[in-house]
PDB file of N, CA and C in Angstrom:
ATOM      1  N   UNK A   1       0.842  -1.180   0.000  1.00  0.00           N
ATOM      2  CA  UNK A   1       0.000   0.000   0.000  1.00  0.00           C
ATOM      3  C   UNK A   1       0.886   1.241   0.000  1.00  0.00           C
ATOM      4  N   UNK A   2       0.530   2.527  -0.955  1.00  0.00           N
ATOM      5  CA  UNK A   2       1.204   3.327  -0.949  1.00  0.00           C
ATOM      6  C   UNK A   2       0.844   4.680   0.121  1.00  0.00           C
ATOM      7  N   UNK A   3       1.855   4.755   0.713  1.00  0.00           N
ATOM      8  CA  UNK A   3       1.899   5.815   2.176  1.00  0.00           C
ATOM      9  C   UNK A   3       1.859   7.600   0.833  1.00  0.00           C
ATOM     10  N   UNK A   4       0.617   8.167   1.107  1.00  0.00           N
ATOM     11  CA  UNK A   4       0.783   9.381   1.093  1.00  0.00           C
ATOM     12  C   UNK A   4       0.742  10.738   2.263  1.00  0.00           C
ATOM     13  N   UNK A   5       1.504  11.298   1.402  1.00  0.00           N
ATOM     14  CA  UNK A   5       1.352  12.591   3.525  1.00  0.00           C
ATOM     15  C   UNK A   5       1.122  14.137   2.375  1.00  0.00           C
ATOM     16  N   UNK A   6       0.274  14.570   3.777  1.00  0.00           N
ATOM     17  CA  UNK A   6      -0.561  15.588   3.256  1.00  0.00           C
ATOM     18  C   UNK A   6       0.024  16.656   4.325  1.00  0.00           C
ATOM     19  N   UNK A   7       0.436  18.010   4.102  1.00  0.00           N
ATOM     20  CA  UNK A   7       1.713  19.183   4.919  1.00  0.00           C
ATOM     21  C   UNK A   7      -0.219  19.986   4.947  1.00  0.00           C
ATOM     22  N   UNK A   8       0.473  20.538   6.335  1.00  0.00           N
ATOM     23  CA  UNK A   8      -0.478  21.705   6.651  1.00  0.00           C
ATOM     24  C   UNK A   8       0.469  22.956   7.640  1.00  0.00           C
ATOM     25  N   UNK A   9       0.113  23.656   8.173  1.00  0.00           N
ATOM     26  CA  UNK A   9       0.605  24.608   8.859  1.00  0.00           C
ATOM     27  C   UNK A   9      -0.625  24.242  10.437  1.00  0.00           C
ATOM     28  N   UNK A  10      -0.331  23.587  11.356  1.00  0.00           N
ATOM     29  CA  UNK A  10      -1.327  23.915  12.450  1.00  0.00           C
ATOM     30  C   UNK A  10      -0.932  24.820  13.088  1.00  0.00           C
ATOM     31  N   UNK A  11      -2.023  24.863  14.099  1.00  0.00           N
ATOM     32  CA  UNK A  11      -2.494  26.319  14.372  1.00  0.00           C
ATOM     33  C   UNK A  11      -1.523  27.557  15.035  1.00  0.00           C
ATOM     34  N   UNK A  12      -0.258  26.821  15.392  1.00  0.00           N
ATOM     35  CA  UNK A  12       0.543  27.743  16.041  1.00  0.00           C
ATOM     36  C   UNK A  12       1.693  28.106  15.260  1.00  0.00           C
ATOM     37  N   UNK A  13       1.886  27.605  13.628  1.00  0.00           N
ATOM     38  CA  UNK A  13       2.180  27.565  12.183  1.00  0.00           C
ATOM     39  C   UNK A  13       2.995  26.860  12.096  1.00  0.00           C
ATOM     40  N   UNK A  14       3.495  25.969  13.083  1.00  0.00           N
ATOM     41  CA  UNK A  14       4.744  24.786  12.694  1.00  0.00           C
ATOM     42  C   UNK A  14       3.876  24.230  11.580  1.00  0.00           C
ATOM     43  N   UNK A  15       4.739  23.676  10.951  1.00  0.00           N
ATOM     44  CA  UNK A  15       4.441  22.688   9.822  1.00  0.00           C
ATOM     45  C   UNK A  15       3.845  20.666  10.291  1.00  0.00           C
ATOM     46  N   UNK A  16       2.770  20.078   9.902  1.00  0.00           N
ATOM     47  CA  UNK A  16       2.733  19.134  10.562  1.00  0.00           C
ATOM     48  C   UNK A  16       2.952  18.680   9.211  1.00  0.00           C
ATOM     49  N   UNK A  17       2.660  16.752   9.270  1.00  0.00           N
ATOM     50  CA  UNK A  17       2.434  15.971   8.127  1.00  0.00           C
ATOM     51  C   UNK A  17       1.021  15.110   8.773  1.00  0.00           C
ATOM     52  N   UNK A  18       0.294  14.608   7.744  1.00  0.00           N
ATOM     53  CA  UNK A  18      -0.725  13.326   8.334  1.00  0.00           C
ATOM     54  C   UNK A  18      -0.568  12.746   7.128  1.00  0.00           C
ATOM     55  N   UNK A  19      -0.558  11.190   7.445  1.00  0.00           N
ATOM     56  CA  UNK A  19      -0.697  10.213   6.604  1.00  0.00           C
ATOM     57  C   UNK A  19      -1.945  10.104   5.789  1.00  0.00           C
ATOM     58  N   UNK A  20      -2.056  10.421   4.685  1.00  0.00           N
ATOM     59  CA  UNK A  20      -3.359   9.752   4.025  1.00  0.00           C
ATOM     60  C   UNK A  20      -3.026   8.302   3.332  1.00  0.00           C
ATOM     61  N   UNK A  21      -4.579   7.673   3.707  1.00  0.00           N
ATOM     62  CA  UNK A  21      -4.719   6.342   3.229  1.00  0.00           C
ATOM     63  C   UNK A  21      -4.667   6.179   1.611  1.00  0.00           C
ATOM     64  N   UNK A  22      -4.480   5.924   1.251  1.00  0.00           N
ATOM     65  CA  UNK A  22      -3.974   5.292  -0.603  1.00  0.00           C
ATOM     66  C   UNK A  22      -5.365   5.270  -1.320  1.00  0.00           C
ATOM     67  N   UNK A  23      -5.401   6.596  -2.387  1.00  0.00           N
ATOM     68  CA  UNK A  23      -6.999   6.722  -2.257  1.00  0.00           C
ATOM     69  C   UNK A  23      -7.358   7.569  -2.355  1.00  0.00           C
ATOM     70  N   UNK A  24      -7.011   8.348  -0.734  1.00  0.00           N
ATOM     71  CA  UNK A  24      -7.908   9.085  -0.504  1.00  0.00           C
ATOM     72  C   UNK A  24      -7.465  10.968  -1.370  1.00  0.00           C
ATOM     73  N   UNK A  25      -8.602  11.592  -1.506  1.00  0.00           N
ATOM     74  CA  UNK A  25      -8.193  12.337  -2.387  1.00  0.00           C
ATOM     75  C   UNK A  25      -7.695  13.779  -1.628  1.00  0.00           C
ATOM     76  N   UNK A  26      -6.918  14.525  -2.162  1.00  0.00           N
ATOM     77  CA  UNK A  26      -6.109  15.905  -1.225  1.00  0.00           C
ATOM     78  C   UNK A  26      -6.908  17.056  -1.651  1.00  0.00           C
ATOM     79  N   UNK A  27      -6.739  17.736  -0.684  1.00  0.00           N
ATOM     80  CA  UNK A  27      -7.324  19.472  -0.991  1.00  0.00           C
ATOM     81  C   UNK A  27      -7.165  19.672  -2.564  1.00  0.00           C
ATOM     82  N   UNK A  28      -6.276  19.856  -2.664  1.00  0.00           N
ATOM     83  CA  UNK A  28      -6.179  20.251  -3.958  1.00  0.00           C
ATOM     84  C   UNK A  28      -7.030  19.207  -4.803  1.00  0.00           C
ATOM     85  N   UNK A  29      -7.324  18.525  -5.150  1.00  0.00           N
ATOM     86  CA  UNK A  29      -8.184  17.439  -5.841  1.00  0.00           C
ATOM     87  C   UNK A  29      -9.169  17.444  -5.668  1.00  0.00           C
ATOM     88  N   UNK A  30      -9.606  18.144  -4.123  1.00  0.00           N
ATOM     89  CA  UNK A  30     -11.183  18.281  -3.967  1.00  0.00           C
ATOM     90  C   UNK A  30     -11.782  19.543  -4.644  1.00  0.00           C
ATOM     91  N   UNK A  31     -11.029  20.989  -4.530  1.00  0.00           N
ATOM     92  CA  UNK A  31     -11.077  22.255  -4.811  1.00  0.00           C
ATOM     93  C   UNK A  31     -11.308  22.146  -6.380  1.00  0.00           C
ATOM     94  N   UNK A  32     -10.112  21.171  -6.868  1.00  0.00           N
ATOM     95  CA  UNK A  32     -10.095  21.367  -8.624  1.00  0.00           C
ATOM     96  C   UNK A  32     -11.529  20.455  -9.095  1.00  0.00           C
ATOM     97  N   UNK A  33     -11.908  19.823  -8.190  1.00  0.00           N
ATOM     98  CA  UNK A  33     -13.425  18.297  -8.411  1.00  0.00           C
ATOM     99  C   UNK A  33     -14.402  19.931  -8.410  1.00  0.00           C
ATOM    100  N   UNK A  34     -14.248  20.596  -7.512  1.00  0.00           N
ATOM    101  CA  UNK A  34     -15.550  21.502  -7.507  1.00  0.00           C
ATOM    102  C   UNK A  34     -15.957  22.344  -8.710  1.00  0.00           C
ATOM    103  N   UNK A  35     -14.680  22.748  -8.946  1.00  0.00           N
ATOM    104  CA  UNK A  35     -14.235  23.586  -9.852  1.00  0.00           C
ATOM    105  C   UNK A  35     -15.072  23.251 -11.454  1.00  0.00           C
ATOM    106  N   UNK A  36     -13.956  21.613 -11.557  1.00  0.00           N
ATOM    107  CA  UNK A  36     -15.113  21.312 -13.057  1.00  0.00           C
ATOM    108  C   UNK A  36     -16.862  21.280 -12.968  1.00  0.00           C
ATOM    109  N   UNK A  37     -17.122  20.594 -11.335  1.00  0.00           N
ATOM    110  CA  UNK A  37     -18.430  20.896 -11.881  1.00  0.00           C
ATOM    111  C   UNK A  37     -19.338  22.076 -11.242  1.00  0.00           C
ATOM    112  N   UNK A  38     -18.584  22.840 -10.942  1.00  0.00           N
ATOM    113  CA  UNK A  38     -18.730  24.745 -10.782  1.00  0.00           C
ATOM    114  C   UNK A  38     -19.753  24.231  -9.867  1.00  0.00           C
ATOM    115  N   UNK A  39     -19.084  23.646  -8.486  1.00  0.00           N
ATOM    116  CA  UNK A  39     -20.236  23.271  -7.142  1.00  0.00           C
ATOM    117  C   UNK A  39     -19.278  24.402  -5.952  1.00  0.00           C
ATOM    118  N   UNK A  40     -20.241  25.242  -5.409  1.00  0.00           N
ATOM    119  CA  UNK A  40     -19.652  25.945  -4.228  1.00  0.00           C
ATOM    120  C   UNK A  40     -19.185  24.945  -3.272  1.00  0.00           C
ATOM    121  N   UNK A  41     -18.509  25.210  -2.388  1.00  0.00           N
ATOM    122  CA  UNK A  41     -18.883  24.242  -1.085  1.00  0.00           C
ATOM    123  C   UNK A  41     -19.474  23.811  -0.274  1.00  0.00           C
ATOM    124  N   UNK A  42     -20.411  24.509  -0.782  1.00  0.00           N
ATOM    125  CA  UNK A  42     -22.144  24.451  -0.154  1.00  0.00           C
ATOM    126  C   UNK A  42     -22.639  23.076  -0.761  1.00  0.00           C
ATOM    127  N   UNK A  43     -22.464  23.311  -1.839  1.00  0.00           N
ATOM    128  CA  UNK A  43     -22.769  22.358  -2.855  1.00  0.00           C
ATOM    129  C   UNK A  43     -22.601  20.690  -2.531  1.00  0.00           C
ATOM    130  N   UNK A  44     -20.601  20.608  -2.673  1.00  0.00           N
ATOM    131  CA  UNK A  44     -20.471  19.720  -1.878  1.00  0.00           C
ATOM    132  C   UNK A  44     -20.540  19.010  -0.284  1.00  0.00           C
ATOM    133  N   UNK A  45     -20.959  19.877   0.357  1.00  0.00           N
ATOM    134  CA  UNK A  45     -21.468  19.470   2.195  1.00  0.00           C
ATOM    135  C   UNK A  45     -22.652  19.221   1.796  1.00  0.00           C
ATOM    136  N   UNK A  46     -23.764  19.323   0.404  1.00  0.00           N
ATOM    137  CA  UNK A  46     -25.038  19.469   0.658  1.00  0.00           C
ATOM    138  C   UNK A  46     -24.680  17.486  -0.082  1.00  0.00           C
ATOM    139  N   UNK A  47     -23.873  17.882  -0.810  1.00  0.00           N
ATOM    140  CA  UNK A  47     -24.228  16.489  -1.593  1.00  0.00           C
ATOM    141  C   UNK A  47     -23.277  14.993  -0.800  1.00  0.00           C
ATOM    142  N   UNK A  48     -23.006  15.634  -0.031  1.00  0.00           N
ATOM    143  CA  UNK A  48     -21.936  14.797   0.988  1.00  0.00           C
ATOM    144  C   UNK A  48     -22.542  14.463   2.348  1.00  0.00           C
ATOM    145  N   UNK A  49     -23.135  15.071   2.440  1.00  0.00           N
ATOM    146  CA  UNK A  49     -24.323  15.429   3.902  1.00  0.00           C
ATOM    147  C   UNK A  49     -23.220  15.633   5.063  1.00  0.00           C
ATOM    148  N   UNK A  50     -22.322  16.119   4.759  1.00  0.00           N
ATOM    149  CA  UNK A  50     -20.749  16.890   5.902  1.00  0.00           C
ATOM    150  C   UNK A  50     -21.580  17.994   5.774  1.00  0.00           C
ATOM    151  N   UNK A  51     -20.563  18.931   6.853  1.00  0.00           N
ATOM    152  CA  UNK A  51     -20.967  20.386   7.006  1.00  0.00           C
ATOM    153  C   UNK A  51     -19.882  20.997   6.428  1.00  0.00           C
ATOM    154  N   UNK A  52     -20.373  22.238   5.893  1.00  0.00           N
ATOM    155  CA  UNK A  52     -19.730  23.261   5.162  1.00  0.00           C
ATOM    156  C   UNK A  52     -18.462  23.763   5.586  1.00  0.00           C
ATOM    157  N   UNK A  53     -18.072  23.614   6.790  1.00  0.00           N
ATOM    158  CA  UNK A  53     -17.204  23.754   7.533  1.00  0.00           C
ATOM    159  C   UNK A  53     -16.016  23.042   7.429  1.00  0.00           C
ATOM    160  N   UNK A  54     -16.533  21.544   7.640  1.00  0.00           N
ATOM    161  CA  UNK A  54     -15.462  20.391   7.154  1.00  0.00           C
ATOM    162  C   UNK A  54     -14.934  20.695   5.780  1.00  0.00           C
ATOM    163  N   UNK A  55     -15.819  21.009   4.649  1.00  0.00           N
ATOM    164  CA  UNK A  55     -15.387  21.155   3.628  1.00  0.00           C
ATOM    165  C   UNK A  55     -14.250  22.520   3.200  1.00  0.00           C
ATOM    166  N   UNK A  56     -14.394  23.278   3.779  1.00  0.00           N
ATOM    167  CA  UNK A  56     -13.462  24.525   4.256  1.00  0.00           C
ATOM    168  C   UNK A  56     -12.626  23.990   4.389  1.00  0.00           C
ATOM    169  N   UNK A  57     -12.339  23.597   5.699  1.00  0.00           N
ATOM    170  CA  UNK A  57     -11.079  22.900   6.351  1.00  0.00           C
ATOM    171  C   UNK A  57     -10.353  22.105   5.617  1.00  0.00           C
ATOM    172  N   UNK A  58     -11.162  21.063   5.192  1.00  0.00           N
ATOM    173  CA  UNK A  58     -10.353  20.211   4.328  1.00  0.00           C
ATOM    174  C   UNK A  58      -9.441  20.876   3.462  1.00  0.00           C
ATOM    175  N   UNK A  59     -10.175  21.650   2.491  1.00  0.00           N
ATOM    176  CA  UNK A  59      -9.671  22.336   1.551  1.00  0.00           C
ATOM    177  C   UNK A  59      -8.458  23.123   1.303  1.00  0.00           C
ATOM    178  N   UNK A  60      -8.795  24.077   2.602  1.00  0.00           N
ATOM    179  CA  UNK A  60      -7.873  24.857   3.056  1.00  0.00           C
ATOM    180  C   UNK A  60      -6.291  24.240   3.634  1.00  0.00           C
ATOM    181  N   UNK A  61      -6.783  23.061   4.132  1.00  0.00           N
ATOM    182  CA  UNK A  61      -5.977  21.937   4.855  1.00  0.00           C
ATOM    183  C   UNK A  61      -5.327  22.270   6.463  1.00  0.00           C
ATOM    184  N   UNK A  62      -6.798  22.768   6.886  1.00  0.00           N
ATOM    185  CA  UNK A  62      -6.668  23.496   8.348  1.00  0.00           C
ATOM    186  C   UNK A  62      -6.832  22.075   9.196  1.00  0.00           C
ATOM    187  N   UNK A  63      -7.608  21.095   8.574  1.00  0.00           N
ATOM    188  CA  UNK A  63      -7.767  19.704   9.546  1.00  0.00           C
ATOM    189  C   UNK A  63      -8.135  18.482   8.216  1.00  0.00           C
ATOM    190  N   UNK A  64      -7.838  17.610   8.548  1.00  0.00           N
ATOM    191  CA  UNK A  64      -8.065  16.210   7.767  1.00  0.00           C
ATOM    192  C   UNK A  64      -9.455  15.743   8.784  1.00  0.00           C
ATOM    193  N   UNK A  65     -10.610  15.845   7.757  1.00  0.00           N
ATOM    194  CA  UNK A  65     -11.843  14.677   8.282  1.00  0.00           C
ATOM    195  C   UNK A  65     -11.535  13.268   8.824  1.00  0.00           C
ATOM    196  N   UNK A  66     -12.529  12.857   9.217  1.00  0.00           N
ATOM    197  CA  UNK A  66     -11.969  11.166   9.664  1.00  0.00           C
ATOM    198  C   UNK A  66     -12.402  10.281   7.815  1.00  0.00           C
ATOM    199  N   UNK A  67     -11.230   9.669   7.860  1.00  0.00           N
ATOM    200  CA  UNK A  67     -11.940   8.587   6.641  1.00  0.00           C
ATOM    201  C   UNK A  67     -13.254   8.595   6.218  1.00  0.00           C
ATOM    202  N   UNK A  68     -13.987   8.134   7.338  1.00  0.00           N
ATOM    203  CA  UNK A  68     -15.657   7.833   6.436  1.00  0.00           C
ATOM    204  C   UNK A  68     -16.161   9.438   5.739  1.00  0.00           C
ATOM    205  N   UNK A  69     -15.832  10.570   6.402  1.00  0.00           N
ATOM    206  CA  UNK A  69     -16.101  11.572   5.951  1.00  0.00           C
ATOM    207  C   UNK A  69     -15.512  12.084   4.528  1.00  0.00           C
ATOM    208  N   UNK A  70     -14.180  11.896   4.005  1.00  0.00           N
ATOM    209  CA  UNK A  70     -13.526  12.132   3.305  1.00  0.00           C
ATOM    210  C   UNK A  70     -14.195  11.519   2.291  1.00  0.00           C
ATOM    211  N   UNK A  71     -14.395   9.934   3.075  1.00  0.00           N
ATOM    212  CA  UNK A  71     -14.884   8.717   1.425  1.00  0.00           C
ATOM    213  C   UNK A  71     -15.926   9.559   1.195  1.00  0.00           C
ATOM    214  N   UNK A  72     -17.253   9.816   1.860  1.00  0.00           N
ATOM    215  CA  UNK A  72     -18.070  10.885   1.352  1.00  0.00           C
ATOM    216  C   UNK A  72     -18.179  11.532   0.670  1.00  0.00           C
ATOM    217  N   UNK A  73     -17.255  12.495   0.878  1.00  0.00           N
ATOM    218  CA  UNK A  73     -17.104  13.988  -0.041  1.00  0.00           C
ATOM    219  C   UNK A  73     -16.262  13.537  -1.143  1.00  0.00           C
ATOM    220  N   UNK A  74     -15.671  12.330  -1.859  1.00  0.00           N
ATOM    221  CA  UNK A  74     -15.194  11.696  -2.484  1.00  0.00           C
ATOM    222  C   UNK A  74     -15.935  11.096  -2.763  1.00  0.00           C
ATOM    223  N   UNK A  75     -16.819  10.205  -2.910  1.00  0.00           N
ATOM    224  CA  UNK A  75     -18.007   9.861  -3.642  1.00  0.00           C
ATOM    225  C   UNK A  75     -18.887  10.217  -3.584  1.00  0.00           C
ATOM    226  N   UNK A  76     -19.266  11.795  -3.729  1.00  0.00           N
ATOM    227  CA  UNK A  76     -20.328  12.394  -3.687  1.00  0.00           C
ATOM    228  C   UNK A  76     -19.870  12.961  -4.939  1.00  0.00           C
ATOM    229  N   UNK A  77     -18.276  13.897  -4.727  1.00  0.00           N
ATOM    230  CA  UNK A  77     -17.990  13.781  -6.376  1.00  0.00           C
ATOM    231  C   UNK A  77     -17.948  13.045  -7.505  1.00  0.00           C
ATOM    232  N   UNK A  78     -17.853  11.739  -7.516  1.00  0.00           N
ATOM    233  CA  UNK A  78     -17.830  11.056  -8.351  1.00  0.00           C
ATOM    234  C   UNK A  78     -19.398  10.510  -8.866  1.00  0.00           C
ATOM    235  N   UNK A  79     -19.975  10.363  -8.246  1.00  0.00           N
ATOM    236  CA  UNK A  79     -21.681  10.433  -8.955  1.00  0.00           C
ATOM    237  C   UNK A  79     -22.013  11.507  -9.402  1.00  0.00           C
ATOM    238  N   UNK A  80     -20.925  12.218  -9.074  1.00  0.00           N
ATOM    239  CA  UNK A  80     -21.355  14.023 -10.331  1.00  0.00           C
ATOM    240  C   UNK A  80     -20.506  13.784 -11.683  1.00  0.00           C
ATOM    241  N   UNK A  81     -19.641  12.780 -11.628  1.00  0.00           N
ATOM    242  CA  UNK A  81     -18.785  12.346 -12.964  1.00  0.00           C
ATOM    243  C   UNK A  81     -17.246  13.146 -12.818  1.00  0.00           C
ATOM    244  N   UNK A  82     -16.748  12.921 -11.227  1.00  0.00           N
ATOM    245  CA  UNK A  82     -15.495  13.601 -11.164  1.00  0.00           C
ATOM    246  C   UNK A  82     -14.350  11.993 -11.099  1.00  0.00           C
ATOM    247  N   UNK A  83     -13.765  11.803 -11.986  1.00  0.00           N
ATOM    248  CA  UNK A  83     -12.602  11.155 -11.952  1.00  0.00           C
ATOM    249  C   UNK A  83     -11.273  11.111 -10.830  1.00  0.00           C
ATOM    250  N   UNK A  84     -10.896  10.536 -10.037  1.00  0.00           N
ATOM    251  CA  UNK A  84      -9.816  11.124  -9.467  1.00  0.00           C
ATOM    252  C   UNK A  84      -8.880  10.556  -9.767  1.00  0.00           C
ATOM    253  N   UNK A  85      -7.627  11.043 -10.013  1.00  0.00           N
ATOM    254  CA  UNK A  85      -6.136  10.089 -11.109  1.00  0.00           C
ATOM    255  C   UNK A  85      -5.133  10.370 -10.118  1.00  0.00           C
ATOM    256  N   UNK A  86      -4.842   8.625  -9.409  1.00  0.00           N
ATOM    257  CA  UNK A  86      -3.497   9.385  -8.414  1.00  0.00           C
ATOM    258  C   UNK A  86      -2.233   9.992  -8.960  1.00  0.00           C
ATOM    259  N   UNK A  87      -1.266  10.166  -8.218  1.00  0.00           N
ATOM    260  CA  UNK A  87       0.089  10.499  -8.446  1.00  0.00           C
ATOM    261  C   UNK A  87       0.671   9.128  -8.785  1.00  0.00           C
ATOM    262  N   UNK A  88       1.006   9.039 -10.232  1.00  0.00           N
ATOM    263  CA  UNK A  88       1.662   8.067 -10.796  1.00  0.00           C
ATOM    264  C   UNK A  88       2.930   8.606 -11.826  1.00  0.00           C
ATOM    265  N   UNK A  89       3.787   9.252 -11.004  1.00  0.00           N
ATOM    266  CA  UNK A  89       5.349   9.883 -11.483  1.00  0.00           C
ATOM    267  C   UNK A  89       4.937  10.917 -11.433  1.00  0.00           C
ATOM    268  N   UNK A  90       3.421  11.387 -11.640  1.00  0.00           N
ATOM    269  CA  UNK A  90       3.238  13.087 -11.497  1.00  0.00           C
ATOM    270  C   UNK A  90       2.386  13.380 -10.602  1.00  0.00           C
ATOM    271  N   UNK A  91       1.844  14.702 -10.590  1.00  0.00           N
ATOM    272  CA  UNK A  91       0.817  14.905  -9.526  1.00  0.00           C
ATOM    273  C   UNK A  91      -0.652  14.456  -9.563  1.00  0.00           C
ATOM    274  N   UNK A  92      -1.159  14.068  -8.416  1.00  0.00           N
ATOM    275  CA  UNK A  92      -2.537  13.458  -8.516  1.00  0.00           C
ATOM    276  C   UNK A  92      -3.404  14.338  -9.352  1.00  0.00           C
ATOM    277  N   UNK A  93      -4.576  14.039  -9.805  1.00  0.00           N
ATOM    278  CA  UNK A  93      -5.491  15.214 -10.539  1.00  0.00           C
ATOM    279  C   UNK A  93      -7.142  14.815 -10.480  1.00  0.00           C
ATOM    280  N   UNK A  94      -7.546  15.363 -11.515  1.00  0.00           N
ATOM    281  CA  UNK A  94      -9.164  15.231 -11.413  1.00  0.00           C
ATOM    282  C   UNK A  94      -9.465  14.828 -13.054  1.00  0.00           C
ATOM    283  N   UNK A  95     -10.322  14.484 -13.258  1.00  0.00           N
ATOM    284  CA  UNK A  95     -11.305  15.016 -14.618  1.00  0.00           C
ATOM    285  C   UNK A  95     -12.487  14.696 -14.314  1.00  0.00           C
ATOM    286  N   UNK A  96     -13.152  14.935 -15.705  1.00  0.00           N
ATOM    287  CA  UNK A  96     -14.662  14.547 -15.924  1.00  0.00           C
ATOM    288  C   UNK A  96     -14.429  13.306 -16.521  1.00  0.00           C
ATOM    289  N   UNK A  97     -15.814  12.559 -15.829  1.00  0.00           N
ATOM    290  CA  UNK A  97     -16.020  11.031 -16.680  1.00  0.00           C
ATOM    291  C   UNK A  97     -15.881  11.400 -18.100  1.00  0.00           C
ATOM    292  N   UNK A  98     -15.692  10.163 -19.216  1.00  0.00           N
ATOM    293  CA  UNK A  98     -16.310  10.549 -20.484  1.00  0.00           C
ATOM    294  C   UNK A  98     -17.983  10.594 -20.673  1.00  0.00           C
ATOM    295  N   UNK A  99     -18.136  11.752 -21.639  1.00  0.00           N
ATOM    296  CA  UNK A  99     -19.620  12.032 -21.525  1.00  0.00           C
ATOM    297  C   UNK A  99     -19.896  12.733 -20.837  1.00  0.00           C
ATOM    298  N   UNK A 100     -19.480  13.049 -19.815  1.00  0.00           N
ATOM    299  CA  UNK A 100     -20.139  14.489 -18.627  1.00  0.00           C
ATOM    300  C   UNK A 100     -20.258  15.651 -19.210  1.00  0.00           C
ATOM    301  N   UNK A 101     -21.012  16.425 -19.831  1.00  0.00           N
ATOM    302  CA  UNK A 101     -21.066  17.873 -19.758  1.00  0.00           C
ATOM    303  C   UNK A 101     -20.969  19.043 -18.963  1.00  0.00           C
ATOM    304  N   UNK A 102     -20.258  19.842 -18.494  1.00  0.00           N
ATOM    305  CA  UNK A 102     -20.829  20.853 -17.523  1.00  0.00           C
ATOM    306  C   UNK A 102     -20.943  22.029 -18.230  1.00  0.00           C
TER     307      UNK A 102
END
């Protein structure tokens, strides 16, 4: 299984790391998922049933959700037709299914 780590600044601005599980998708991947399908973050807490808040955070990368929350907001995008493509020599990313319009 491949170990990914996700850098934040906590709250007193040292730099931390947290392990993410192999999978799971990063701020940046969630922000650029919204992006193609032009969903506020309202959008996604509404279609995730998280709170708007979590979705902030995440984003921002002020706190990591617990797993089941993350898988959530990660397959809440993907029944909207968001692709997620890990880091395989390059950086992880997003697209649209084939066929999705936005």
């Amino acid at each position: 299984m491949q170990k990914v780590f996700q850098s934040f600044l906590d709250g007193s601005g040292e730099k931390e790391c947290v392990m993410l599980s192999s999978g799971m998708m990063t701020p940046a991947q969630c922000r650029a998922a919204r992006g193609l399908l032009d969903w506020s973050q309202k959008n996604l807490a509404e279609a995730a049933r998280v709170g708007v808040v979590t979705v902030r955070q995440f984003e921002s990368a002020a706190a990591t959700p617990r797993n089941a929350t993350m898988e959530a907001m990660q397959r809440a995008l993907e029944a909207a037709g968001v692709e997620f493509i890990p880091a395989n020599g390059s950086g992880a990313g997003v697209r649209l299914k084939k066929g999705i319009v936005q």
